[in-house]
Protein backbone atom coordinates (compact mmCIF):
# COMPACT_ATOMS: atom_id res chain seq x y z
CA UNK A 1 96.31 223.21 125.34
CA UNK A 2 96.21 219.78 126.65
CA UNK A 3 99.33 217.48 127.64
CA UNK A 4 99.03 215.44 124.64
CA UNK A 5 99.07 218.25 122.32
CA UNK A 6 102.55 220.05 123.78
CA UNK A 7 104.05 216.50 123.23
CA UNK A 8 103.02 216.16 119.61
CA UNK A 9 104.77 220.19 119.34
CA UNK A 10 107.87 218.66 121.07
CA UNK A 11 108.66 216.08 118.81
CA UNK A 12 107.74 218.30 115.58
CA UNK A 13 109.99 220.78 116.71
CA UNK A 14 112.81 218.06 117.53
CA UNK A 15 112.36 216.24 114.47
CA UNK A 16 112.71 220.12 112.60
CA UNK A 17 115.98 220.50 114.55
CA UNK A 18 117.53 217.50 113.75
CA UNK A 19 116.99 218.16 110.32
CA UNK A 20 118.13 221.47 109.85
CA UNK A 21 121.22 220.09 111.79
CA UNK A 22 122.14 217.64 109.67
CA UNK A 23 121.69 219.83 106.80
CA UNK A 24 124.01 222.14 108.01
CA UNK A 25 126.56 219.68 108.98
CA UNK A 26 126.47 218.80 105.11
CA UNK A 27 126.92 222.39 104.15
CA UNK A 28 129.75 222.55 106.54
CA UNK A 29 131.18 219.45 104.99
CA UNK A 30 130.48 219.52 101.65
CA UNK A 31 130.58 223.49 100.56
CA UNK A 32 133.15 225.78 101.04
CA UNK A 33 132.28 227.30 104.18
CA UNK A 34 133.71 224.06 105.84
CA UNK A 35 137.04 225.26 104.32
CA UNK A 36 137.43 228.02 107.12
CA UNK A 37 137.42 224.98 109.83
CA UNK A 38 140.06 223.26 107.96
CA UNK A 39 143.87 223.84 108.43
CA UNK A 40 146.58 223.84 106.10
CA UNK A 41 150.34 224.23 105.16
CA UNK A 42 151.56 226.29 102.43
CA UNK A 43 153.77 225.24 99.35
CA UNK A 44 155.11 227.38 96.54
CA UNK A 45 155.10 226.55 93.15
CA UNK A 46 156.78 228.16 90.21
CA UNK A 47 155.25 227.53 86.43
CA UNK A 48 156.66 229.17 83.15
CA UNK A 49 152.68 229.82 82.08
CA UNK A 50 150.06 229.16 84.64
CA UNK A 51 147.10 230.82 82.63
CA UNK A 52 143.46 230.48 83.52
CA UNK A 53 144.93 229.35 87.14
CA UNK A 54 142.80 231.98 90.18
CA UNK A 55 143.02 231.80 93.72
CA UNK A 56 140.75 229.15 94.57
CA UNK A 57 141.15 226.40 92.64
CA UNK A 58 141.66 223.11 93.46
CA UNK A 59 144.59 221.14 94.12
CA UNK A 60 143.97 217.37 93.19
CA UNK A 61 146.23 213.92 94.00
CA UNK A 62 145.18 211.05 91.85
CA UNK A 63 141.85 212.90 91.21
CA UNK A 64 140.81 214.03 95.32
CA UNK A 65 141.24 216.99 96.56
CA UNK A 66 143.72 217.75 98.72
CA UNK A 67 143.91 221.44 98.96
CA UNK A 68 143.20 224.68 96.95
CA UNK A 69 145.43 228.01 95.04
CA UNK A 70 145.81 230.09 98.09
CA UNK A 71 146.65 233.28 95.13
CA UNK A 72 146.33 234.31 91.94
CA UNK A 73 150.05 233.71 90.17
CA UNK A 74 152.98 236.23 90.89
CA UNK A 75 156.02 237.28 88.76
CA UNK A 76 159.08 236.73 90.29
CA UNK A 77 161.71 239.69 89.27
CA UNK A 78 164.92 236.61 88.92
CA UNK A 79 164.28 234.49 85.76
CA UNK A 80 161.24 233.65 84.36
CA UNK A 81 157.91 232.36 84.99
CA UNK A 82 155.60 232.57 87.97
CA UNK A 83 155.24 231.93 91.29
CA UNK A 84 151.47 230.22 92.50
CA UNK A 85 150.94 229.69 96.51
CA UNK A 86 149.47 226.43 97.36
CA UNK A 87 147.44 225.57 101.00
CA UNK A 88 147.66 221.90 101.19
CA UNK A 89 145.35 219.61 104.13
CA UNK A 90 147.35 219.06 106.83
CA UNK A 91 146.48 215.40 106.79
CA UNK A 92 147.75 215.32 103.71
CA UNK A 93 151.71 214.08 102.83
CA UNK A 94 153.39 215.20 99.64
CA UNK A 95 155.86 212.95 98.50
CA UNK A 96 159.22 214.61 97.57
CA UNK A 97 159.74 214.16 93.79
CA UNK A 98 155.79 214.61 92.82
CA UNK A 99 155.15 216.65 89.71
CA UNK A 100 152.70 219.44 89.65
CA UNK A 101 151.42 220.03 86.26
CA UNK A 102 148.58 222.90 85.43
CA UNK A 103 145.87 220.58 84.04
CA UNK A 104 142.37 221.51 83.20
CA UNK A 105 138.93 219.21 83.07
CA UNK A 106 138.37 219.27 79.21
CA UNK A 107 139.19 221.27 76.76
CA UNK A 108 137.14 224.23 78.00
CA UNK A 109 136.85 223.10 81.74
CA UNK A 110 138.55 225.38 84.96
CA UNK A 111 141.86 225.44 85.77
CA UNK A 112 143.30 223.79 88.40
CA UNK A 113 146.72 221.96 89.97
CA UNK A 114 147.22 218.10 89.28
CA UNK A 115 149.95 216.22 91.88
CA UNK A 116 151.61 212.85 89.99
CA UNK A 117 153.33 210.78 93.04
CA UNK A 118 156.73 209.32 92.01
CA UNK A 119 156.46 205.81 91.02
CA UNK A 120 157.71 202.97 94.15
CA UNK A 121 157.19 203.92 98.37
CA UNK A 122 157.99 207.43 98.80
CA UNK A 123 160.65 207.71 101.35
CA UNK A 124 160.60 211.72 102.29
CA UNK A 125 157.93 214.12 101.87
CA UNK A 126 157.55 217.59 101.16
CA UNK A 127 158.06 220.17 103.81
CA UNK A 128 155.87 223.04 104.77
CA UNK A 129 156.24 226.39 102.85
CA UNK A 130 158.53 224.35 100.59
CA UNK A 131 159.64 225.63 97.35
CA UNK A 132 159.24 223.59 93.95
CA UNK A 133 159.01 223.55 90.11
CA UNK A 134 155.76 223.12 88.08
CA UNK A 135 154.85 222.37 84.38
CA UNK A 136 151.81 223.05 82.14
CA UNK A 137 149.54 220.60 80.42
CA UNK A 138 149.03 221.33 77.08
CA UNK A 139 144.97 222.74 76.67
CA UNK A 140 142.64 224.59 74.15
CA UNK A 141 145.12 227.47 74.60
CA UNK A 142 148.26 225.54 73.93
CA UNK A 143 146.76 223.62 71.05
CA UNK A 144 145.04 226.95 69.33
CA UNK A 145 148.22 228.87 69.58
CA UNK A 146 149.75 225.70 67.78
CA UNK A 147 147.30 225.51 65.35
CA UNK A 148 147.49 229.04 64.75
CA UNK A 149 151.58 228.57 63.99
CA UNK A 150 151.18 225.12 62.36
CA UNK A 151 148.29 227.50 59.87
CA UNK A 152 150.80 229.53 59.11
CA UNK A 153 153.58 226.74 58.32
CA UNK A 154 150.99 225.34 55.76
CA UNK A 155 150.14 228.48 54.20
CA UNK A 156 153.78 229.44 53.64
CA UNK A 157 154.32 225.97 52.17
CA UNK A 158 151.22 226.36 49.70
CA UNK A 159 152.24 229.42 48.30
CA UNK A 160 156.16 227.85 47.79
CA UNK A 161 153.91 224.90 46.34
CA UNK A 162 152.28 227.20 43.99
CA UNK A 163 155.11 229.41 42.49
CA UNK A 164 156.93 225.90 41.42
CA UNK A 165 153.91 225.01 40.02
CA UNK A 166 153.73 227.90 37.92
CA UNK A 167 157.19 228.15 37.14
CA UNK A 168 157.43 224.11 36.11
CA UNK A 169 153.93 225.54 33.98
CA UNK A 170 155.79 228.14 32.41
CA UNK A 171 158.98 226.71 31.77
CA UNK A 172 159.21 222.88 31.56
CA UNK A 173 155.77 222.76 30.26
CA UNK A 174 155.99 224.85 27.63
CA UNK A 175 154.52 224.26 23.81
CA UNK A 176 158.16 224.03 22.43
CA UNK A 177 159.12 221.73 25.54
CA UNK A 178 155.97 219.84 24.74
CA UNK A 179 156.90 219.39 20.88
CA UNK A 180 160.21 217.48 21.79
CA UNK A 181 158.76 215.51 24.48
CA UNK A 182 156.35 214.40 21.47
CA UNK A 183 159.49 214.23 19.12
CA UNK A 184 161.18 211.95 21.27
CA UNK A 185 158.31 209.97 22.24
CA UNK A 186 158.11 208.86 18.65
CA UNK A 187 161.52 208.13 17.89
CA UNK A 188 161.37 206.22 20.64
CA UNK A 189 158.29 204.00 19.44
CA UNK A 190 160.39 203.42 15.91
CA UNK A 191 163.60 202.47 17.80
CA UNK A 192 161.67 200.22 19.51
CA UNK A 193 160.16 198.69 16.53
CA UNK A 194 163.79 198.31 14.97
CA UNK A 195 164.58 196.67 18.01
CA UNK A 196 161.98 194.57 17.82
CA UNK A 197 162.69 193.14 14.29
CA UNK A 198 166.63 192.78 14.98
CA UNK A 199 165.18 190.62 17.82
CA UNK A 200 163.43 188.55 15.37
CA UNK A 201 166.11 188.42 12.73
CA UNK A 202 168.36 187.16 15.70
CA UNK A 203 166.13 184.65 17.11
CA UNK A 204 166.35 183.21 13.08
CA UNK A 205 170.36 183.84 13.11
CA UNK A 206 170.37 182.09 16.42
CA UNK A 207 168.52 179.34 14.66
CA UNK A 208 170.57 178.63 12.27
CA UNK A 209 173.31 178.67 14.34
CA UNK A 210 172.09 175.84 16.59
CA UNK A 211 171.97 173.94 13.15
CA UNK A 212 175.43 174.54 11.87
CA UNK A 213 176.52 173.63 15.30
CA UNK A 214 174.67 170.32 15.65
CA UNK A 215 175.40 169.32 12.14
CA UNK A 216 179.59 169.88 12.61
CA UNK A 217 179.30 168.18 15.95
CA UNK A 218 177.86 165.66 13.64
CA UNK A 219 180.24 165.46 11.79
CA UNK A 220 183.29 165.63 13.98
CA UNK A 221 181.49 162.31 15.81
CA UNK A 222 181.23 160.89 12.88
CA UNK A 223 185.48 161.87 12.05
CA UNK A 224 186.07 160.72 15.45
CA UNK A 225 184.70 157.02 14.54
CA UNK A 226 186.12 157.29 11.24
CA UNK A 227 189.55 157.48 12.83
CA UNK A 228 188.76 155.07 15.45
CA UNK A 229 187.44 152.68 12.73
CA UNK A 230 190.90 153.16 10.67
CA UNK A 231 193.16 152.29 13.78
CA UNK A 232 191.50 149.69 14.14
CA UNK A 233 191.59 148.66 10.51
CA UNK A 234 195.43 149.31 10.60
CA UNK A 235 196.35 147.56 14.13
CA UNK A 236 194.44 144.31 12.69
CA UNK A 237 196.43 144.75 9.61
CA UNK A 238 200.08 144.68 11.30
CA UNK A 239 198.96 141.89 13.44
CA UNK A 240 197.03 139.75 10.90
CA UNK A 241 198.93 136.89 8.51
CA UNK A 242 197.78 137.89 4.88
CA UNK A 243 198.96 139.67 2.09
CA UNK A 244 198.59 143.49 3.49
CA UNK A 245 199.77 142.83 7.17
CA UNK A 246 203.25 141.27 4.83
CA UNK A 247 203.74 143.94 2.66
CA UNK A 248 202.98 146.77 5.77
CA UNK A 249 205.73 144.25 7.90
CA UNK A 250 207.91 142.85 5.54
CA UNK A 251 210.33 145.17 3.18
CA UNK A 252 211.30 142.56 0.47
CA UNK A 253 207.81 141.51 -0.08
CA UNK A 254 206.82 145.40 -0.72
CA UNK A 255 209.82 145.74 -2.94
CA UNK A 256 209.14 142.47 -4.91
CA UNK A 257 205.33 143.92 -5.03
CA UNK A 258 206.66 147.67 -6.27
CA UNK A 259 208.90 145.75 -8.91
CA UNK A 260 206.16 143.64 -10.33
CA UNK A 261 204.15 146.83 -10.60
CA UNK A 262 206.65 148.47 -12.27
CA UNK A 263 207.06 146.18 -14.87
CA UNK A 264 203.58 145.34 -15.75
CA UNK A 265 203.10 149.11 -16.48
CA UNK A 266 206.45 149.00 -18.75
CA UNK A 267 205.59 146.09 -20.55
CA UNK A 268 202.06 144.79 -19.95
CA UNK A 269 201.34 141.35 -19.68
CA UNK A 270 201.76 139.49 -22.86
CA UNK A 271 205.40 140.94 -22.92
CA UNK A 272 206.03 141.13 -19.37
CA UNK A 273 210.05 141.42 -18.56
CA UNK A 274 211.95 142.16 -14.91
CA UNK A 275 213.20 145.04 -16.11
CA UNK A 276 213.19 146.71 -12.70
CA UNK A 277 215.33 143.94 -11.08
CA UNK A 278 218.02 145.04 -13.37
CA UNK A 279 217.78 148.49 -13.19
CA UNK A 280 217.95 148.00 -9.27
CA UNK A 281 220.94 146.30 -9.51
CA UNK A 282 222.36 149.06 -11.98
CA UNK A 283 221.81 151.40 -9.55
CA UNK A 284 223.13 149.72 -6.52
CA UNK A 285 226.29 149.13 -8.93
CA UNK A 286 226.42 152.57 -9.37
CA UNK A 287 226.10 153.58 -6.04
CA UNK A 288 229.04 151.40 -4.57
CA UNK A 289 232.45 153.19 -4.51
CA UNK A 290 235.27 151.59 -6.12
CA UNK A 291 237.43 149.00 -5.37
CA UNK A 292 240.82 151.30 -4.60
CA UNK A 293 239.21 153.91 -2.62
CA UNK A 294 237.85 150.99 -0.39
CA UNK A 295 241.09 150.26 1.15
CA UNK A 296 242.05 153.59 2.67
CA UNK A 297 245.24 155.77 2.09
């Protein structure tokens, strides 16, 4: 074997080495036999259900990983609940406040723990082996078991649903029930109609209602000028200068006038007499007292 060939073996076998280097560096990194070079701190966290969570599973902050379930979950004999170990990177700060929730990807997807930060700048962080309180995100499980009760709800209300059905079949809807709901159906329709033609004997009554009330508003104008018409007629009269504003003003004139009368319906007028100035004066004879009882006592 020449010189030429050994050196083309030398870099094949380098160029093999490098390889199977960096591939293992990459296993290292990337699989879970780089987990043993890794170190961690432990945490302790208690969950009222943490089903479908195993020893192994990750731990995730805002969606990286940041650690794994160092155990499967353990009753604790004081309350209720369990207890799940965490192993968290040592790089790695919890801030104090952070929720851990049970989450899982999908509806059908693993298990694992899911760390919410507080909102603002955290100002104190966990401590190792500290001890803290977990909740559950709701999954398949959660939502079949409330299905499964939510089923049942239903059903119970269908069958209340169905025994007032039957009863309102049976007893409000019954052929006698039906009879007088027809019975008073119709009396209905003819009390309507009756109501219908009062309404149109009104509307006439109403009619002639309007009338009678124009025509005696009418008529009270027409009073109303009447009397206005006759005051006037009667205040021209007492301040006129003929015959009726004398005999409404002056007293002899209307006597001399009454007298006149009188005596043309006595005597007519081809034997017209003043009879009634001497009966006045007969009277007003007779109605003075007499001359002695004039003077006193």
């Amino acid at each position: 074997m020449n010189r030429h060939e050994r050196g083309l073996e030398f870099k094949v076998g380098a160029f093999v080495f490098l390889g199977l280097s960096m591939l293992a560096a990459l296993v290292v990194q990337f699989g879970r036999l780089g987990e043993g070079f890794k170190t961690y701190y432990g945490l302790t966290v208690r969950f009222n259900d943490a089903s479908g969570l195993l020893k192994g599973s990750d731990i995730l902050l805002a969606g990286a990983k940041i650690g794994k379930v160092a155990g499967g979950p353990r009753l604790v004999r004081e309350g209720s609940g369990v207890d799940v170990p965490l192993k968290i990177y040592d790089y790695v700060k919890v801030p104090a406040g952070s929720k851990f929730t049970v989450g899982s990807s999908g509806l059908l997807g693993d298990r694992f723990v899911n760390v919410t930060m507080p909102p603002g700048q955290p100002s104190a962080f966990l401590p190792p082996n500290a001890y803290v309180s977990g909740a559950r995100e709701t999954g398949i499980d959660d939502l079949t078991r409330e299905g499964g009760a939510l089923v049942s709800d239903l059903r119970g209300t269908v069958q209340k649903i169905d025994t007032t059905v039957t009863r309102l079949n049976q007893e409000t809807f019954s052929s006698t029930n039906i009879e007088n709901l027809k019975l008073s159906m119709e009396h209905l329709n003819e009390a309507t109609g009756a109501l219908a033609e009062s309404s149109k004997k009104l509307d006439g009554v109403i009619g002639k209602a309007d009338f009678t009330m124009d025509s005696t508003k009418k008529a009270a104008d027409d009073l109303r000028n009447a009397i206005a018409d006759t005051r006037k007629v009667i205040q021209a009269a007492t301040q006129g200068k003929g015959l009726l504003a004398a005999l409404l003003t002056n007293q002899e004139v209307a006597n001399d006038l009454r007298a006149l009368i009188a005596n043309l319906r006595a005597h007519g007028v081809l034997f017209y007499r003043d009879t009634a100035a001497k009966i006045d004066m007969n009277a007003r004879e007779q109605t003075k007292p007499p001359r002695g009882q004039t003077g006193g006592r």
